[in-house]
N, C-alpha and C. Protein backbone atom coordinates (compact mmCIF):
# COMPACT_ATOMS: atom_id res chain seq x y z
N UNK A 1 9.75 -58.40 3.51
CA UNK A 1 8.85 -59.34 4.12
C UNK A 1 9.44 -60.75 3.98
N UNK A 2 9.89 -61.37 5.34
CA UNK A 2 10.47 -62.33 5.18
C UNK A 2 9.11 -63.82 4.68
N UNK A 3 9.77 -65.18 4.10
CA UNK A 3 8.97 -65.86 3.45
C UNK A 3 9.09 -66.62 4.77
N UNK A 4 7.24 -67.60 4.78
CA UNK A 4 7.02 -68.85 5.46
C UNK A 4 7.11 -70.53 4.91
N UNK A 5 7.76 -71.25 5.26
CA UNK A 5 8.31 -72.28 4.46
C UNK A 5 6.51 -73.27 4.70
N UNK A 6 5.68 -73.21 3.87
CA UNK A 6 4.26 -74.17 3.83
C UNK A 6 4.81 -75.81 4.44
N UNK A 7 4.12 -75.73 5.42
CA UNK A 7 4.22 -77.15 5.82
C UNK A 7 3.14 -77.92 5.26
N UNK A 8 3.69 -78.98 3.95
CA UNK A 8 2.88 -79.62 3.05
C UNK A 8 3.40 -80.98 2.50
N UNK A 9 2.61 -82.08 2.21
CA UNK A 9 3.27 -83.17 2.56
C UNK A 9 3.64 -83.21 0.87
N UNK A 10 4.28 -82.56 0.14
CA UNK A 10 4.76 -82.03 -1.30
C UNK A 10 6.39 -82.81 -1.14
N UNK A 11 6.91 -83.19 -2.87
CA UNK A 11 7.94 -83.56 -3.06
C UNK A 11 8.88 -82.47 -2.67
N UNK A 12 8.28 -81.31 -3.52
CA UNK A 12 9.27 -79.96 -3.51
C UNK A 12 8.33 -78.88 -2.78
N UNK A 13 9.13 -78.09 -1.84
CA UNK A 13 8.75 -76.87 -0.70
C UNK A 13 8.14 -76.05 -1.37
N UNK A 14 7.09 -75.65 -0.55
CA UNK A 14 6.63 -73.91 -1.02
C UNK A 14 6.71 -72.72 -0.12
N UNK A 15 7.29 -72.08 -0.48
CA UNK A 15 7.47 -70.82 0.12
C UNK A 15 6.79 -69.56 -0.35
N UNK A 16 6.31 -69.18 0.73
CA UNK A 16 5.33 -67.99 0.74
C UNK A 16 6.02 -66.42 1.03
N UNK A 17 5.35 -65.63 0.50
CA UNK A 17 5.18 -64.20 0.78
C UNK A 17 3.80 -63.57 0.86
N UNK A 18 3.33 -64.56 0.61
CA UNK A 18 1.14 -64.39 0.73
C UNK A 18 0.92 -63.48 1.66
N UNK A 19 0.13 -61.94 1.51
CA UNK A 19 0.38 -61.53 2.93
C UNK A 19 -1.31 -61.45 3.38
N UNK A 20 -2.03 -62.92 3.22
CA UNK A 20 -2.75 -63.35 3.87
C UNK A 20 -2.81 -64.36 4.06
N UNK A 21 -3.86 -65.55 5.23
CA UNK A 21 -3.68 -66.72 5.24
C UNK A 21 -4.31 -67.67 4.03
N UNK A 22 -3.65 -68.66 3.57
CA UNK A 22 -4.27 -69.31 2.49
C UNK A 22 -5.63 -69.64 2.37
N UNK A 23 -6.90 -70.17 2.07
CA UNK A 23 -7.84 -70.70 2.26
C UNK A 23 -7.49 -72.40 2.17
N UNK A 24 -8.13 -72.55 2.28
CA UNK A 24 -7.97 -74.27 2.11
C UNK A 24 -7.80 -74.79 0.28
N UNK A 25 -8.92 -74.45 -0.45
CA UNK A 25 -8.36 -74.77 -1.75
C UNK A 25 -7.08 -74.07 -3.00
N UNK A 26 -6.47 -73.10 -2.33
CA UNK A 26 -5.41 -72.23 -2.34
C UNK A 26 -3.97 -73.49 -1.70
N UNK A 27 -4.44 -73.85 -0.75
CA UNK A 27 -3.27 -74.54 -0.32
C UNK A 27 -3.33 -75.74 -0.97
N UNK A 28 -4.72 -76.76 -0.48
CA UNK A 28 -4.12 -78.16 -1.47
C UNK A 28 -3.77 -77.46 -2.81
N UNK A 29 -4.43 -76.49 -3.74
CA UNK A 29 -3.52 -76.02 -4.98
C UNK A 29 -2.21 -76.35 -5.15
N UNK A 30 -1.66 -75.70 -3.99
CA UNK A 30 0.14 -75.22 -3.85
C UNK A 30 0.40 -76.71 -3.74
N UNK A 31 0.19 -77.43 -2.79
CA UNK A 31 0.43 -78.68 -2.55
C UNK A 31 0.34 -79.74 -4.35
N UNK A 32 -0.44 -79.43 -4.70
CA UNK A 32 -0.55 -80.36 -6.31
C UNK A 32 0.51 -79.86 -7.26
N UNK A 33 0.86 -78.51 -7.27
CA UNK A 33 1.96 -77.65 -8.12
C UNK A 33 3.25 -78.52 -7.51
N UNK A 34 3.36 -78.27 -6.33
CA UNK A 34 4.52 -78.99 -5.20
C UNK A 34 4.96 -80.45 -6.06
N UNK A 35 3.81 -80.76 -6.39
CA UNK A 35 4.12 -82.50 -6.10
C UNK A 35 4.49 -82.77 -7.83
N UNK A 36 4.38 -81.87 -8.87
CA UNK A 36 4.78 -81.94 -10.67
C UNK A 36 6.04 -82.82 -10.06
N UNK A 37 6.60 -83.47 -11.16
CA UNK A 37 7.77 -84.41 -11.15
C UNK A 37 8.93 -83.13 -11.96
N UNK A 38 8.48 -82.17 -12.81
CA UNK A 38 9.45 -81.59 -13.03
C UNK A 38 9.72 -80.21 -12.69
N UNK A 39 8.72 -79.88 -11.28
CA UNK A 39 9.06 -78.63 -10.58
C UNK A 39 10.65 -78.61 -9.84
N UNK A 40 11.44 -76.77 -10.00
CA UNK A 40 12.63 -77.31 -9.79
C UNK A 40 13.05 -76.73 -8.71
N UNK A 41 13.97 -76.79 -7.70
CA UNK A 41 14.02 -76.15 -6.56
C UNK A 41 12.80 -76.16 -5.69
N UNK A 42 11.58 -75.19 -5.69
CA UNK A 42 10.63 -75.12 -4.98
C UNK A 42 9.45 -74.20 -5.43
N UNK A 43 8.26 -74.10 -5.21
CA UNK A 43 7.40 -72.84 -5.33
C UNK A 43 7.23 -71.54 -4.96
N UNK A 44 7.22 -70.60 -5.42
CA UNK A 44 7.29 -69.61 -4.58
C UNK A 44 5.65 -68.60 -5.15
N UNK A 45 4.80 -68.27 -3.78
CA UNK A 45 3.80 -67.78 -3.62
C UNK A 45 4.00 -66.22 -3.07
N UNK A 46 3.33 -64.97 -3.97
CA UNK A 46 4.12 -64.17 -4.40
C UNK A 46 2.80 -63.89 -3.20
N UNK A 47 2.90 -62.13 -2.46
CA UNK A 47 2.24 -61.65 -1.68
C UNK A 47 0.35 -61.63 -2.19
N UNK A 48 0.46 -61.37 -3.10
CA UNK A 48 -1.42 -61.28 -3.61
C UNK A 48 -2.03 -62.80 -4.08
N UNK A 49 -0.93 -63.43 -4.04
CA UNK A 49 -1.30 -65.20 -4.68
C UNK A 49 -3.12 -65.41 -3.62
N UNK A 50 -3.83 -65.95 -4.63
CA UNK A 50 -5.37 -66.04 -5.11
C UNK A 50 -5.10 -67.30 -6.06
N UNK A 51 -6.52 -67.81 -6.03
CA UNK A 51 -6.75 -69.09 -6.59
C UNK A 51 -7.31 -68.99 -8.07
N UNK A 52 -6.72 -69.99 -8.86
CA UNK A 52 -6.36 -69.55 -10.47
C UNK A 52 -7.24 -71.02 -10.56
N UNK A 53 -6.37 -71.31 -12.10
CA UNK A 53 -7.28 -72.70 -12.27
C UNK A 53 -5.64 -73.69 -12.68
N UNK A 54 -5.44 -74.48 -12.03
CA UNK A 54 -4.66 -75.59 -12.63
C UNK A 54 -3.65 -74.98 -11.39
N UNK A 55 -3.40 -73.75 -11.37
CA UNK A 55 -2.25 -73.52 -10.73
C UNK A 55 -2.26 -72.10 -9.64
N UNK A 56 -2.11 -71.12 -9.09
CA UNK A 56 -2.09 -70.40 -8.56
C UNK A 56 -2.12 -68.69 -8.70
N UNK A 57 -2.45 -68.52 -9.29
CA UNK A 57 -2.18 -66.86 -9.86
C UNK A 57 -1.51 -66.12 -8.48
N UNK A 58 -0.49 -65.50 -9.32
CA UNK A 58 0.53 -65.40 -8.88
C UNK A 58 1.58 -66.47 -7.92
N UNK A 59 2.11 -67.36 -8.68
CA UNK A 59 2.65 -68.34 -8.53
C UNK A 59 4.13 -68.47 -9.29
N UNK A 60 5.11 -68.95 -8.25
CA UNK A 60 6.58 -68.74 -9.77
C UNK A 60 6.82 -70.26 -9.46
N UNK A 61 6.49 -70.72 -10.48
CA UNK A 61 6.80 -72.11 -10.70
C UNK A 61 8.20 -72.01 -11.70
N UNK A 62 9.29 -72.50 -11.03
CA UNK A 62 10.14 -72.61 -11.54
C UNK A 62 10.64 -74.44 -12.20
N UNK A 63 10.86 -74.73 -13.64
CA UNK A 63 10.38 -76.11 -14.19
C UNK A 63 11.71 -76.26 -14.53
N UNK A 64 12.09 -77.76 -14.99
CA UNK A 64 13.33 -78.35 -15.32
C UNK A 64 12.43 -79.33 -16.59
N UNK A 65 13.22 -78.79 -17.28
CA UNK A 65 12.83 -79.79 -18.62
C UNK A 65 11.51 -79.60 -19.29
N UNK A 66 10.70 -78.51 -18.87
CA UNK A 66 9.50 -78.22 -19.14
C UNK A 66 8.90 -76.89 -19.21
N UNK A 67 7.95 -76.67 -20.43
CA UNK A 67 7.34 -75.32 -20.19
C UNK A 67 5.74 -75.56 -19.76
N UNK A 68 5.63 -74.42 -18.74
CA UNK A 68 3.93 -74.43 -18.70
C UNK A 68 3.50 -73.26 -18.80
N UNK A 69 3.64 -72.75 -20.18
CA UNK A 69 2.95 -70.84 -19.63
C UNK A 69 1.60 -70.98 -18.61
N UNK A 70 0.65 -71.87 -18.73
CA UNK A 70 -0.66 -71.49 -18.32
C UNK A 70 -0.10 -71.55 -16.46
N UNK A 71 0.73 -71.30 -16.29
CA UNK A 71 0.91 -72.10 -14.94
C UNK A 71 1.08 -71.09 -14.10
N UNK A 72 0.56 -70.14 -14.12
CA UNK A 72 0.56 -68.81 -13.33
C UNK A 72 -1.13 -68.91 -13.43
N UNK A 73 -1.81 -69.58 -13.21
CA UNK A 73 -3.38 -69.75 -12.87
C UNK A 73 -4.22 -69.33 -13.54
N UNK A 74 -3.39 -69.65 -15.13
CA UNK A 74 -4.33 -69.35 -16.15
C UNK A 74 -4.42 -67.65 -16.36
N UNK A 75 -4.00 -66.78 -15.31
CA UNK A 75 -4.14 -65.22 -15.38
C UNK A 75 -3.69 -65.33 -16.96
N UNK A 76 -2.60 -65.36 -17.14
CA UNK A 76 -1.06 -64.70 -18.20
C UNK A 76 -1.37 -66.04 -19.14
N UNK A 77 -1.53 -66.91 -18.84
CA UNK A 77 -0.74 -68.62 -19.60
C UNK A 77 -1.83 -68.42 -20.90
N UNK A 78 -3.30 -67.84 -20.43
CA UNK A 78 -4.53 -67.80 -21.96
C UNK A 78 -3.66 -67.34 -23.39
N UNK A 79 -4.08 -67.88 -24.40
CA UNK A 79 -3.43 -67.48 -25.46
C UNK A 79 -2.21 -67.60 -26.15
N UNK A 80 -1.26 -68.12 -24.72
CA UNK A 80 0.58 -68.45 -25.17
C UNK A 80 0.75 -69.58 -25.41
N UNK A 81 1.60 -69.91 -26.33
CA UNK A 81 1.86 -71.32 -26.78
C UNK A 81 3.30 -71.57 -26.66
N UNK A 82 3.89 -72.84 -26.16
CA UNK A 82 5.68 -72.91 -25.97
C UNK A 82 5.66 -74.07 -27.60
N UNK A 83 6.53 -73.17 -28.12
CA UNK A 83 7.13 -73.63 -29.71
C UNK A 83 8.10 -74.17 -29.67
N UNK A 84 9.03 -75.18 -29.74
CA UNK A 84 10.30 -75.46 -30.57
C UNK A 84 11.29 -74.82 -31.26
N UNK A 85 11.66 -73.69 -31.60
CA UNK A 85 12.25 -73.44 -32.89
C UNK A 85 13.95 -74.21 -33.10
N UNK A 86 14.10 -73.83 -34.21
CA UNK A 86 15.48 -74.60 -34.72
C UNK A 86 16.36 -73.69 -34.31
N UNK A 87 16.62 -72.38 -33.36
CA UNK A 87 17.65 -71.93 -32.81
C UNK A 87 18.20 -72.69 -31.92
N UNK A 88 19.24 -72.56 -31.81
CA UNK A 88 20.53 -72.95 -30.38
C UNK A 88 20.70 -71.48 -29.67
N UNK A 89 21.47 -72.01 -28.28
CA UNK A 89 21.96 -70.68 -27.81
C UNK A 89 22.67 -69.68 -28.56
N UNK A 90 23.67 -70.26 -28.99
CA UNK A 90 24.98 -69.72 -30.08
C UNK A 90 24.10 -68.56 -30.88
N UNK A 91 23.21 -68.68 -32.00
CA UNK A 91 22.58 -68.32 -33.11
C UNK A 91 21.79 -66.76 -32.67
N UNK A 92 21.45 -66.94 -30.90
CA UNK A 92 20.62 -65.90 -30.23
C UNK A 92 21.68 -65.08 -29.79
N UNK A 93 22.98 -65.06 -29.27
CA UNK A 93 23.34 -64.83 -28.39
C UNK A 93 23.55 -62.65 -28.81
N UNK A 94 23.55 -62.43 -27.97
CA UNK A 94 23.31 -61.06 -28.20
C UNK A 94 21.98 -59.99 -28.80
N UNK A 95 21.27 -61.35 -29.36
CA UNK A 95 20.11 -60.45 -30.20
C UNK A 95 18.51 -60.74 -29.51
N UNK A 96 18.66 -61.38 -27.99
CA UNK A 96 17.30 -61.44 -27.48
C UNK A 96 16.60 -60.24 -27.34
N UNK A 97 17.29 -59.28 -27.04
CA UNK A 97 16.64 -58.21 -26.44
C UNK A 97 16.12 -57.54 -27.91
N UNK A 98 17.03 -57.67 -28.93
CA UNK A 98 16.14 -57.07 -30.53
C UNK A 98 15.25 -57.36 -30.89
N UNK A 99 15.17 -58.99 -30.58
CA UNK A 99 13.72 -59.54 -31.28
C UNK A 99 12.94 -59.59 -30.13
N UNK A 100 13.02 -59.38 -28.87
CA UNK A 100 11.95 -58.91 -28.09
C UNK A 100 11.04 -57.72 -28.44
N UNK A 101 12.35 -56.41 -28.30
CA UNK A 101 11.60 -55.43 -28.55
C UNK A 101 10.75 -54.91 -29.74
N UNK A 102 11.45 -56.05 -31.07
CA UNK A 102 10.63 -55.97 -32.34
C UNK A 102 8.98 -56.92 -32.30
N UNK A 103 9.18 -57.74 -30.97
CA UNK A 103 7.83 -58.60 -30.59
C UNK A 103 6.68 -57.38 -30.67
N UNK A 104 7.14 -56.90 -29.07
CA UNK A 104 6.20 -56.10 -28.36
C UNK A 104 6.11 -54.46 -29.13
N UNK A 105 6.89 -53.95 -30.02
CA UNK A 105 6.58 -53.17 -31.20
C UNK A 105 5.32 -53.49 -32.14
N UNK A 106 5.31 -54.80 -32.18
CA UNK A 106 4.27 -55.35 -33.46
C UNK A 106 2.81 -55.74 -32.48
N UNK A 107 3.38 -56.05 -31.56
CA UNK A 107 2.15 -56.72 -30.78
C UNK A 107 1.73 -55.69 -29.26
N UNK A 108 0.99 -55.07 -28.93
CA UNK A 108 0.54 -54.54 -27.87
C UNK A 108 0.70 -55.65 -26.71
N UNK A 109 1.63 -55.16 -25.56
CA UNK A 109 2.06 -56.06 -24.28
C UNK A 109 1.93 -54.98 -23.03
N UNK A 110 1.90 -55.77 -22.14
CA UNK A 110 1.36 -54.65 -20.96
C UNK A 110 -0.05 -53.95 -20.68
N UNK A 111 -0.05 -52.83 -20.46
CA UNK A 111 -1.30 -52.46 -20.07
C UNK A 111 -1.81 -51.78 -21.66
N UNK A 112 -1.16 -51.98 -22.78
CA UNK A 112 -1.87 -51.36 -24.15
C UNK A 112 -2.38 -52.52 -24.37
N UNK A 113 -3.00 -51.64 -25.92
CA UNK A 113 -4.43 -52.83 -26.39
C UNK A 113 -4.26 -52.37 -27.86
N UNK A 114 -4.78 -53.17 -28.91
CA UNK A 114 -4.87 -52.90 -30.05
C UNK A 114 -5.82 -51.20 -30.52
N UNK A 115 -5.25 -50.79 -31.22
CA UNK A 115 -6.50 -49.50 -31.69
C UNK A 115 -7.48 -49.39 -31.96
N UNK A 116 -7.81 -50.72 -32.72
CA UNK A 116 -8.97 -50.88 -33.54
C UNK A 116 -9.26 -52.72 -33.26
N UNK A 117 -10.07 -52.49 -33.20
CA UNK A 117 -10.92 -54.16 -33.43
C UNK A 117 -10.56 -54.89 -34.12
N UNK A 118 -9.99 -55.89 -34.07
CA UNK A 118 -9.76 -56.57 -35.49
C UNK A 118 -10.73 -57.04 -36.06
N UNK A 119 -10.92 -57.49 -37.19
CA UNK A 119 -12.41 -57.98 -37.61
C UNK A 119 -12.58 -58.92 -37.36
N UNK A 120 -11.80 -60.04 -37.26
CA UNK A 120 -11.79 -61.42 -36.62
C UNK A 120 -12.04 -61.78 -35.79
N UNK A 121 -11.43 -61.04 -34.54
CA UNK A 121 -11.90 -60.60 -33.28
C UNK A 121 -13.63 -60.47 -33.04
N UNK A 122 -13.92 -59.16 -34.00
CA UNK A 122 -15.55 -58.90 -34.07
C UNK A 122 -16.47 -59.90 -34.21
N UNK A 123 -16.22 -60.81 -35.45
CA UNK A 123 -17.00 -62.14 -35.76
C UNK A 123 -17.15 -63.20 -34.58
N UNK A 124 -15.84 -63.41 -33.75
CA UNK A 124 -16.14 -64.68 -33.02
C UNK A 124 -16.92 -64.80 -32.25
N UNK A 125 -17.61 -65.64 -32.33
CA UNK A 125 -19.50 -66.19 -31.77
C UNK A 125 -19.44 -65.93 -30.40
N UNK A 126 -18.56 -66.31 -29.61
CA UNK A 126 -18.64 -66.16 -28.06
C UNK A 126 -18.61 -65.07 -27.40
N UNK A 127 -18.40 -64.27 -28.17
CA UNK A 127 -19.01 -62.61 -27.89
C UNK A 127 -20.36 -62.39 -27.20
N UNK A 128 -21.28 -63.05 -27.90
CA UNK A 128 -22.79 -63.90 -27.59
C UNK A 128 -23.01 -64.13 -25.58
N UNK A 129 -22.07 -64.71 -25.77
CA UNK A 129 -22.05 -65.48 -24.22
C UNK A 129 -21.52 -64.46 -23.05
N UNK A 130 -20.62 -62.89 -23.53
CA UNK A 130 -20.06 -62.08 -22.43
C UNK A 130 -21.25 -61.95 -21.36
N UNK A 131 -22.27 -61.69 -21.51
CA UNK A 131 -23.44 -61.56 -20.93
C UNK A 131 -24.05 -61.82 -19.57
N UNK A 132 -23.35 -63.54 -19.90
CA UNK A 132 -23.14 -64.24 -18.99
C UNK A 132 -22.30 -64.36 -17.92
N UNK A 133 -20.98 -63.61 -18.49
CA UNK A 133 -20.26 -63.51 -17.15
C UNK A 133 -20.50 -62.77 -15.85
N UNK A 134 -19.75 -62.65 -14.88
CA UNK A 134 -19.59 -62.35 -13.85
C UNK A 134 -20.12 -60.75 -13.84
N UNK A 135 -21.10 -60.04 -13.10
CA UNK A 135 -21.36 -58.85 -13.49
C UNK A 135 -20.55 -57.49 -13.00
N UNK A 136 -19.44 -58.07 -12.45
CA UNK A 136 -17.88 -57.24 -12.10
C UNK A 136 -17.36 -56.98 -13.93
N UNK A 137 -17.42 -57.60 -14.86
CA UNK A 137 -16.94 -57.91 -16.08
C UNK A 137 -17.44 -57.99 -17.41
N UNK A 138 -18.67 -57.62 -17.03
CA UNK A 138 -19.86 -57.67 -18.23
C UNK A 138 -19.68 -56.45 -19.10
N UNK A 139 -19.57 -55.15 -18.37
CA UNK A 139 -19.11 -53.88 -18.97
C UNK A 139 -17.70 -53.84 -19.59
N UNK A 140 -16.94 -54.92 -19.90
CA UNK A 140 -15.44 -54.58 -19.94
C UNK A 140 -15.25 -55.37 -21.26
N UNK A 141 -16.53 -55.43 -21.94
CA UNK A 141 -16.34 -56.53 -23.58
C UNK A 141 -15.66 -55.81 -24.34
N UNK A 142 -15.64 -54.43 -24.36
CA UNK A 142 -15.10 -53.56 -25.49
C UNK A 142 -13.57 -53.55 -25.44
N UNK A 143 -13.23 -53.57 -24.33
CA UNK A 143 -11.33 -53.23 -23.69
C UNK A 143 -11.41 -54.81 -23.93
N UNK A 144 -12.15 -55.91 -23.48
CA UNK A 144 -11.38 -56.89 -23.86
C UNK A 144 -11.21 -57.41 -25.15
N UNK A 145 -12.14 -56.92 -26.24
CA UNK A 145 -11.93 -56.94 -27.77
C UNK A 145 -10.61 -56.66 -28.27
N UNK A 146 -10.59 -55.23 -27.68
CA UNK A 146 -8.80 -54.65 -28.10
C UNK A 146 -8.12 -55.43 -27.53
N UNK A 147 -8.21 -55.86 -26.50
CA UNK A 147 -6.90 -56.65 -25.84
C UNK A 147 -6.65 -58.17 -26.56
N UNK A 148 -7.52 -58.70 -27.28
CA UNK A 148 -7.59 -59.89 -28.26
C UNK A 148 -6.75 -60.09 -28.86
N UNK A 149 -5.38 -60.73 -28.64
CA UNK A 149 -4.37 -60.14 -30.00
C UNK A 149 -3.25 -60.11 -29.19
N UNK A 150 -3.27 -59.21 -28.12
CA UNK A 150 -2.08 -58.60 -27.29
C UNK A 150 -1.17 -59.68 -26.16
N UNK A 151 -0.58 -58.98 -25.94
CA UNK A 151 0.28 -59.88 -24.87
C UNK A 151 0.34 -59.66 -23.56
N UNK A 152 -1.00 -59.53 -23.58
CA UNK A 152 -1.97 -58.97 -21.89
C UNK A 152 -1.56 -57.68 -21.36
N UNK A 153 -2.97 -57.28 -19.99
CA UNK A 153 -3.04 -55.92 -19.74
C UNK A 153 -2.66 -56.35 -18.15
N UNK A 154 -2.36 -57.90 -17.90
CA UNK A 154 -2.38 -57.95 -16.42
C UNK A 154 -1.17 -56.85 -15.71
N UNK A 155 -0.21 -56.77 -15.17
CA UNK A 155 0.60 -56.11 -14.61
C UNK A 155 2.13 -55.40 -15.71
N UNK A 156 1.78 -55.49 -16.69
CA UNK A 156 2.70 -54.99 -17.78
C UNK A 156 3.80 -56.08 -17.66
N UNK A 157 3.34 -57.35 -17.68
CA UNK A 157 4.31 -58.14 -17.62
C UNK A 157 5.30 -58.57 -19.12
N UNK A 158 6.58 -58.48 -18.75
CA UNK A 158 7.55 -58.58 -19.92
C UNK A 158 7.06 -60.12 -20.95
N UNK A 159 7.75 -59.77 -21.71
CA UNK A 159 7.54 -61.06 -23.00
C UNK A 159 8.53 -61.86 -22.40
N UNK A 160 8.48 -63.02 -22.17
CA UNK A 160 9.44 -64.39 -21.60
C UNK A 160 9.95 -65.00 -22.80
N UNK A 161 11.66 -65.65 -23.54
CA UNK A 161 11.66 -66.07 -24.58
C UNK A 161 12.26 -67.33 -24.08
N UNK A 162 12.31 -68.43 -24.28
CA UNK A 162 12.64 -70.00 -23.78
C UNK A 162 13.24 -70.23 -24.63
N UNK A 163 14.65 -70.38 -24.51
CA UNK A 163 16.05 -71.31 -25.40
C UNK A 163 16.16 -72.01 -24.66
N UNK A 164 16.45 -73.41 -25.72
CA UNK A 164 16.74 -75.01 -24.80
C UNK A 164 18.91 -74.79 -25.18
């Protein structure tokens, strides 16, 4: 499926594979992502791209000088934090893929979930409030308990590791 180049009055292009037409707050979206000072090359809007919060779900924002996990529309970005550490390239080189797979060994990623509840998990007050949500999602408090912890159930997406 070839891409449509968004005609948008943006610093940097967006290019689509959306294989529907945008709505209107879907596009100014793309258009505000467009216009970051440290987006690099261009945007690219993946075929199911839907409206997220800050940014686009399903969106590949590709950055220069910057991390934004939440920047896939909040889907994936909940819960991840971009750290610092005192590695260099040199220090990694050969052993990403070890301490990946020792990540997602320790931590449930993809479509798994923890076994058991954590208890911490159990206590937190806003449990209170599921109630309230959306009634597509009200039945789904228990799977999202287990998933509390994990490194999401959205599309079995891989663990991302960022060396400067």
């Amino acid at each position: 499926m070839p891409y449509e180049k968004l005609k948008l009055s943006a610093p940097t292009p967006v290019l689509s594979w959306a294989n529907h037409a945008l709505a209107h707050e879907e596009t100014k979206m793309a258009k505000n992502v467009a216009s970051l000072p440290f987006v690099f090359k261009h945007v690219a809007l993946m075929p199911d791209v839907h409206l997220g919060k800050g940014a686009l779900v399903g969106s590949v924002i590709a950055t220069k000088e910057a991390v934004i996990p939440a920047a896939v529309g909040v889907d994936v970005g909940c819960g991840m934090a971009a750290m610092k550490t005192p590695f260099v390239v040199e220090q990694l080189e050969g052993k990403l893929k070890t301490i990946r797979l020792d990540i997602e060994a320790a931590i449930p990623v993809g479509f798994n979930q923890n076994k058991e509840v954590e208890k911490a998990v159990s206590n937190w007050q806003a449990w209170n409030h599921f109630k309230e949500l959306h009634r597509g999602v009200r039945d789904l408090q228990g799977k999202a308990m287990k998933q509390l912890g994990s490194l999401g159930g959205g599309k079995g997406l891989p663990l991302t590791v960022v060396i400067q």
